[in-house]
Every structure is written in structure tokens, then in C-alpha cells.
PDB file of N, CA and C in Angstrom:
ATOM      1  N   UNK A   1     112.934  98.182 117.098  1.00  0.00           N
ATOM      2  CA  UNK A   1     112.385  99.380 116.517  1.00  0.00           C
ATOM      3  C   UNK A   1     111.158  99.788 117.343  1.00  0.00           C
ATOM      4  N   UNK A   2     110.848 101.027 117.465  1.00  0.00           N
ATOM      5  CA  UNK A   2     110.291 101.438 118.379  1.00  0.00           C
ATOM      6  C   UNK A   2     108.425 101.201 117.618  1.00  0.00           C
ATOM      7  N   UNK A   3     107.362 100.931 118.495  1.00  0.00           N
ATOM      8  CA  UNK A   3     106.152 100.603 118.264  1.00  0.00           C
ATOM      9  C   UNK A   3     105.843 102.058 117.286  1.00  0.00           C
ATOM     10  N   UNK A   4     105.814 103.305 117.103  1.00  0.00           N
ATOM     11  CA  UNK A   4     105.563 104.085 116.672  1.00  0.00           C
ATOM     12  C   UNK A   4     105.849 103.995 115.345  1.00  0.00           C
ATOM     13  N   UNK A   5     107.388 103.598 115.417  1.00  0.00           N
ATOM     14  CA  UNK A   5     107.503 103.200 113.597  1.00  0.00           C
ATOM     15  C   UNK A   5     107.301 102.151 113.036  1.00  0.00           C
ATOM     16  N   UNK A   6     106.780 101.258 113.830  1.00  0.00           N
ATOM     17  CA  UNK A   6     106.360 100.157 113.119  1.00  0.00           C
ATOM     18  C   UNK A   6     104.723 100.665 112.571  1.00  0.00           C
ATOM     19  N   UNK A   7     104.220 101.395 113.417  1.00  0.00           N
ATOM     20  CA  UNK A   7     102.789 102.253 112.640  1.00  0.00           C
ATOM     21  C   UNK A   7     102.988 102.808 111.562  1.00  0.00           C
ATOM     22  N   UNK A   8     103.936 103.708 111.848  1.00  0.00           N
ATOM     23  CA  UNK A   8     104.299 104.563 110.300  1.00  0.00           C
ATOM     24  C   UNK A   8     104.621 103.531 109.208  1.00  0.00           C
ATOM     25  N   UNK A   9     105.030 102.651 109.121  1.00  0.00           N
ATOM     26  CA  UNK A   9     105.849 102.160 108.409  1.00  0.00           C
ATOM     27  C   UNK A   9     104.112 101.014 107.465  1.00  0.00           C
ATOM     28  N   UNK A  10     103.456 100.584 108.357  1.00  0.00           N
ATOM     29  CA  UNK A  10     102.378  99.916 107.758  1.00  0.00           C
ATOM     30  C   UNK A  10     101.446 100.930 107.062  1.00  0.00           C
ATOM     31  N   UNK A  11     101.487 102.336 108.009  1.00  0.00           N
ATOM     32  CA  UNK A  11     100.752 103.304 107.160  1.00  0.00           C
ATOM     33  C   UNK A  11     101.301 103.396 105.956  1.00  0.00           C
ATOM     34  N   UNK A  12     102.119 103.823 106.149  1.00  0.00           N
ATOM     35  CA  UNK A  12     102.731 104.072 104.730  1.00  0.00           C
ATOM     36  C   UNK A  12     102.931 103.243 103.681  1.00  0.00           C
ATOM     37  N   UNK A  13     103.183 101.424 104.172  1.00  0.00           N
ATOM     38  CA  UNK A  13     103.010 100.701 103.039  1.00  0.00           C
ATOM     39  C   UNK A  13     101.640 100.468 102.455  1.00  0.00           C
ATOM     40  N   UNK A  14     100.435 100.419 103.354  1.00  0.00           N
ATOM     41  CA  UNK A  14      98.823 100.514 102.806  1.00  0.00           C
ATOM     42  C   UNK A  14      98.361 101.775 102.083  1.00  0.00           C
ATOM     43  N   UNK A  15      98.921 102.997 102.426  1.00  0.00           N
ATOM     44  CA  UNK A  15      98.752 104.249 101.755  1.00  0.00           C
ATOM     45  C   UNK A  15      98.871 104.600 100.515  1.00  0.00           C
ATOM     46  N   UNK A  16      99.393 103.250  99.591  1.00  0.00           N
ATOM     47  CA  UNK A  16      99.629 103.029  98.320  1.00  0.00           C
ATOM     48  C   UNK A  16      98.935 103.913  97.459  1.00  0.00           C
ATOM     49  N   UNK A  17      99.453 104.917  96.572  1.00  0.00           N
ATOM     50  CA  UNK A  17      97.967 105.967  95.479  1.00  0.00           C
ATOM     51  C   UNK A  17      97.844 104.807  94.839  1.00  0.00           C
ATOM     52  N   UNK A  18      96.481 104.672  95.243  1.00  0.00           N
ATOM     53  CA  UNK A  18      95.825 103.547  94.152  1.00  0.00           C
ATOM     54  C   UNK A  18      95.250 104.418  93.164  1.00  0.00           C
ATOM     55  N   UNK A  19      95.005 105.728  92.639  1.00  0.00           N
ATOM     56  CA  UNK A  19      94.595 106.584  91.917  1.00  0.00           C
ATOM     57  C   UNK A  19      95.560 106.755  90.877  1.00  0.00           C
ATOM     58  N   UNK A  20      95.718 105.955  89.715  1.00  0.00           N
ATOM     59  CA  UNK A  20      96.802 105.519  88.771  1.00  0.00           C
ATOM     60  C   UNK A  20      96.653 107.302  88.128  1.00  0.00           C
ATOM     61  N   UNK A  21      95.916 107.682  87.956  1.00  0.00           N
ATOM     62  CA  UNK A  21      96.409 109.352  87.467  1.00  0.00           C
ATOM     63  C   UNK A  21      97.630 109.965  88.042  1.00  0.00           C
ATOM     64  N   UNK A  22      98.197 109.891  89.069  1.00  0.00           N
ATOM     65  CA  UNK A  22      99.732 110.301  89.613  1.00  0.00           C
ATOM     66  C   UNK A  22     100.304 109.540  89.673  1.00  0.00           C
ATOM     67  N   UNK A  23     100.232 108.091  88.880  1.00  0.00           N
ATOM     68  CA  UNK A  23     101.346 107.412  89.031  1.00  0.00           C
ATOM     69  C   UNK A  23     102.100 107.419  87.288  1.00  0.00           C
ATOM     70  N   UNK A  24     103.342 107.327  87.528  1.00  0.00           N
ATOM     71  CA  UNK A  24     103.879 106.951  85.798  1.00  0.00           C
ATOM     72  C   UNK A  24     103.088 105.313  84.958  1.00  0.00           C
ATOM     73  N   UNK A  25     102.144 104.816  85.468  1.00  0.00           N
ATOM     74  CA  UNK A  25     101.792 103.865  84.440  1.00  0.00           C
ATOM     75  C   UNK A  25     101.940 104.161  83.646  1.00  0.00           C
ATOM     76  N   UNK A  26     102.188 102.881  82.636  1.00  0.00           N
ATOM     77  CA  UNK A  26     101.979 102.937  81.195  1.00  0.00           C
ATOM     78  C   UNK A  26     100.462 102.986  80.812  1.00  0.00           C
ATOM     79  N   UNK A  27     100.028 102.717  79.481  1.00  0.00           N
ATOM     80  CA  UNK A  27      98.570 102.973  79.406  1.00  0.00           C
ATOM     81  C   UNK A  27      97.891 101.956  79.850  1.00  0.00           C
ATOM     82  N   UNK A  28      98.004 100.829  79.309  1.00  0.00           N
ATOM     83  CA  UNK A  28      97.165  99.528  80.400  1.00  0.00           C
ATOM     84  C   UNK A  28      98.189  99.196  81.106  1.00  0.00           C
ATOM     85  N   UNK A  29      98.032  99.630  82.486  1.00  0.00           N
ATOM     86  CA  UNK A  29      99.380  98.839  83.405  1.00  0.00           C
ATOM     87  C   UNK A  29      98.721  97.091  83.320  1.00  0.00           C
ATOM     88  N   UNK A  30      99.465  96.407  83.986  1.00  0.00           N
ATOM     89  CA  UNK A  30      99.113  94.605  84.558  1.00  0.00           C
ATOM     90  C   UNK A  30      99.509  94.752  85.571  1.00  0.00           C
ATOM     91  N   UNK A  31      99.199  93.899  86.503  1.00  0.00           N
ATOM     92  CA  UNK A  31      99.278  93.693  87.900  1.00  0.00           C
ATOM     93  C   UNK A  31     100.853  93.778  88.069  1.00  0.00           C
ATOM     94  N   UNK A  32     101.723  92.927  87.516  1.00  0.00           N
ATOM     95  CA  UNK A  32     102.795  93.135  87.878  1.00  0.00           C
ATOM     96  C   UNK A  32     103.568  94.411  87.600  1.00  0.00           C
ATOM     97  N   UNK A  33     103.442  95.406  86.458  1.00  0.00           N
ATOM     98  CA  UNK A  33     103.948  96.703  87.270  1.00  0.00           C
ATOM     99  C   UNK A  33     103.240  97.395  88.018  1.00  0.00           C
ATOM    100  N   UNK A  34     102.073  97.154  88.413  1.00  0.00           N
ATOM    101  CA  UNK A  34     101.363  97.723  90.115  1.00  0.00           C
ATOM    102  C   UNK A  34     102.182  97.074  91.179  1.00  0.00           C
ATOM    103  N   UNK A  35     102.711  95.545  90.892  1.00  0.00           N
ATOM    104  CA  UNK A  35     103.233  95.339  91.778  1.00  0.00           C
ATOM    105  C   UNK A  35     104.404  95.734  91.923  1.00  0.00           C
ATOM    106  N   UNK A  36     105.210  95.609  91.195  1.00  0.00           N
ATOM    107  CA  UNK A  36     106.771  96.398  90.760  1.00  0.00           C
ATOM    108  C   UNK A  36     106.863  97.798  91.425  1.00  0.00           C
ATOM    109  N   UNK A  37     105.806  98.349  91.215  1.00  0.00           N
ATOM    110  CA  UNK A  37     105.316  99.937  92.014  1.00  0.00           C
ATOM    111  C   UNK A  37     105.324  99.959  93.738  1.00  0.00           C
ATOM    112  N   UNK A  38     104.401  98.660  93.956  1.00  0.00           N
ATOM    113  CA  UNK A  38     104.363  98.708  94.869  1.00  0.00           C
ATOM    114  C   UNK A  38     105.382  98.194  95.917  1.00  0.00           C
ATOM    115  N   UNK A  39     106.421  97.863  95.561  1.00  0.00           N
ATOM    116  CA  UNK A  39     107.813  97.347  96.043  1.00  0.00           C
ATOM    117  C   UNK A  39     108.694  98.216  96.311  1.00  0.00           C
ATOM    118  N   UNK A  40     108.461  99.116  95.402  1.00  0.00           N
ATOM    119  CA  UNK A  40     109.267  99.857  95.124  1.00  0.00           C
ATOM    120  C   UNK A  40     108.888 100.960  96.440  1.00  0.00           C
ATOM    121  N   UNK A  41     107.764 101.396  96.401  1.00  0.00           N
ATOM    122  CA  UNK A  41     107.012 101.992  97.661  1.00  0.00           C
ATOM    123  C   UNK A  41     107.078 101.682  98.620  1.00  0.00           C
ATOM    124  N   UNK A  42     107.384 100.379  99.290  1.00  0.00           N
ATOM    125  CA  UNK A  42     107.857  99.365 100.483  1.00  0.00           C
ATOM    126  C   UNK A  42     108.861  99.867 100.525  1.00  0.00           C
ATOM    127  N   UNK A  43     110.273  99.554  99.807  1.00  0.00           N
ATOM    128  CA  UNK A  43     111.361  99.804 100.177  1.00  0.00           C
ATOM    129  C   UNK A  43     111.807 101.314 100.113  1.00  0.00           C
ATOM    130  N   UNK A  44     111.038 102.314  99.630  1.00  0.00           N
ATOM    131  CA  UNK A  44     111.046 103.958  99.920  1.00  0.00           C
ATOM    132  C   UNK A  44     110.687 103.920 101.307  1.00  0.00           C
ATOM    133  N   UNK A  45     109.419 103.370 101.714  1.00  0.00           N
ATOM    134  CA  UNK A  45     109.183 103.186 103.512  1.00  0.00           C
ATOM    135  C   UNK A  45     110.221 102.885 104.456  1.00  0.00           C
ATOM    136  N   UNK A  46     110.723 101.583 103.970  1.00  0.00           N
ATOM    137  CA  UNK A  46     111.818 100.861 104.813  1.00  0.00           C
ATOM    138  C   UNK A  46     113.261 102.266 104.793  1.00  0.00           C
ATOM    139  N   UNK A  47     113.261 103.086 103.689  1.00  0.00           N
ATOM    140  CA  UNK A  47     114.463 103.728 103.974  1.00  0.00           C
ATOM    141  C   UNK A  47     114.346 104.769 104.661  1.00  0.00           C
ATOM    142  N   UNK A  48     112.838 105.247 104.344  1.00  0.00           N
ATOM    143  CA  UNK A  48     112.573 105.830 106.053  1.00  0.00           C
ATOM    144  C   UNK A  48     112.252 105.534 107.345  1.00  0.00           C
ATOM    145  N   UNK A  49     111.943 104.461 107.590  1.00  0.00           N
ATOM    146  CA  UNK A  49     111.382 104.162 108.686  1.00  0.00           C
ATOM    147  C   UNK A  49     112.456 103.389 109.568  1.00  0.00           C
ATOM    148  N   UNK A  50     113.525 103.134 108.837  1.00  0.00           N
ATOM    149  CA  UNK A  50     114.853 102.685 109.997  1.00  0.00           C
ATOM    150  C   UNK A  50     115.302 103.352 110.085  1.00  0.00           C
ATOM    151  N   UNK A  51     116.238 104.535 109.335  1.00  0.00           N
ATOM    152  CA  UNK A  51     116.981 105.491 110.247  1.00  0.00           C
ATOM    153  C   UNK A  51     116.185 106.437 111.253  1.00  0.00           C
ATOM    154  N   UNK A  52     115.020 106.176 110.790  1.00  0.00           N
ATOM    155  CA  UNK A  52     114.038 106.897 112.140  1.00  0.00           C
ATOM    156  C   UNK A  52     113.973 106.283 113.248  1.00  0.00           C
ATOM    157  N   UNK A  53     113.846 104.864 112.970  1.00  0.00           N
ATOM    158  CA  UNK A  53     113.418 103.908 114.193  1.00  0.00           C
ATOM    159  C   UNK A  53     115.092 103.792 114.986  1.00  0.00           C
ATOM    160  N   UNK A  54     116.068 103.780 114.406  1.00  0.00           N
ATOM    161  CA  UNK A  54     117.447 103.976 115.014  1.00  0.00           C
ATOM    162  C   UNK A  54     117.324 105.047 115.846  1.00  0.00           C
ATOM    163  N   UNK A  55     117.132 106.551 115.108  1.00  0.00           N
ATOM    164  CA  UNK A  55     117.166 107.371 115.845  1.00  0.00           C
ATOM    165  C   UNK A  55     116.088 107.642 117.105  1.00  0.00           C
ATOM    166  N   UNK A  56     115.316 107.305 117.170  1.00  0.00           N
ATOM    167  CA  UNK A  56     114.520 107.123 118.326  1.00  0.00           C
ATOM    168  C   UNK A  56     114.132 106.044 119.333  1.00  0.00           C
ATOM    169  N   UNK A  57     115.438 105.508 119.126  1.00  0.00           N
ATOM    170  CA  UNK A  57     115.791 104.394 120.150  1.00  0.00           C
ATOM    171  C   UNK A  57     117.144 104.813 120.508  1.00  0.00           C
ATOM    172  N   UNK A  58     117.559 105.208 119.609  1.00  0.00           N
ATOM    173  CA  UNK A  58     119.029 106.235 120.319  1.00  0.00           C
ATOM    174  C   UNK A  58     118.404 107.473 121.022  1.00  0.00           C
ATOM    175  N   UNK A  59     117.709 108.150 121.211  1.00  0.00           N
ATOM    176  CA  UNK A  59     117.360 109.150 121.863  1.00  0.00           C
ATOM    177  C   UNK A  59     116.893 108.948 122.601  1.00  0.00           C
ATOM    178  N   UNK A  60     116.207 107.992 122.734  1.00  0.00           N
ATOM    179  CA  UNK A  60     115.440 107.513 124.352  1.00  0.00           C
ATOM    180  C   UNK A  60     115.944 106.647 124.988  1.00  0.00           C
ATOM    181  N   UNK A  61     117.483 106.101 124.446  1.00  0.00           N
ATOM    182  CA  UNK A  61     118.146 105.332 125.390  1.00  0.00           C
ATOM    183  C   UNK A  61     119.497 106.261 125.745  1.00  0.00           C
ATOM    184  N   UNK A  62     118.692 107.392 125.632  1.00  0.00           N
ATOM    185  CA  UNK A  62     119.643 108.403 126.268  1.00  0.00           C
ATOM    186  C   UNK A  62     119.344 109.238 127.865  1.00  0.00           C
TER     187      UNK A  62
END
């Protein structure tokens, strides 16, 4: 995978809204559905950041 998306891909997993006002919490969240959230946000990354990283290793090994 190309160095570029491996940037995007950490940006985007640290970029976490830690500002629980836009997130669906419940009223007292616990750590574990922050964490549940935040997994969930990882693997939204990961489903962008490989067909990107495919495609721009297919294009430049063109």
C-alpha cells in the first residue's frame, strides 16, 4: 500500500470526534461503547483506505 495511504488511514483513525455532542451516545456512555465506536471508525477507514491504496498502486504501476 502506497506511503500516502498509510497517512490517511492513521489520520483518520486519530481524528476520532471526541466531541460526544455528534456522536449517537447514550446518556452516560462507558468506555466500552467509546470503544465499540471507535472500531467501528477503524474499520469505516480500512474500507476506505484499501480500495484507494489498490487503486493507486494500480495506477502507478501503469
Amino acid at each position: 500500500m502506497p506511503n500516502s495511504v498509510k497517512v490517511f488511514y492513521w489520520v483518520w483513525a486519530f481524528s476520532f470526534p471526541y466531541d460526544y455532542r455528534y456522536l449517537p451516545f447514550p446518556e452516560e456512555p462507558t468506555g466500552l461503547v467509546f470503544i465499540g465506536f471507535w472500531i467501528v471508525w477503524l474499520g469505516v477507514g480500512g474500507l476506505i483506505a484499501i480500495p484507494l491504496g489498490d487503486w493507486i498502486a494500480k495506477r502507478n504501476s501503469s
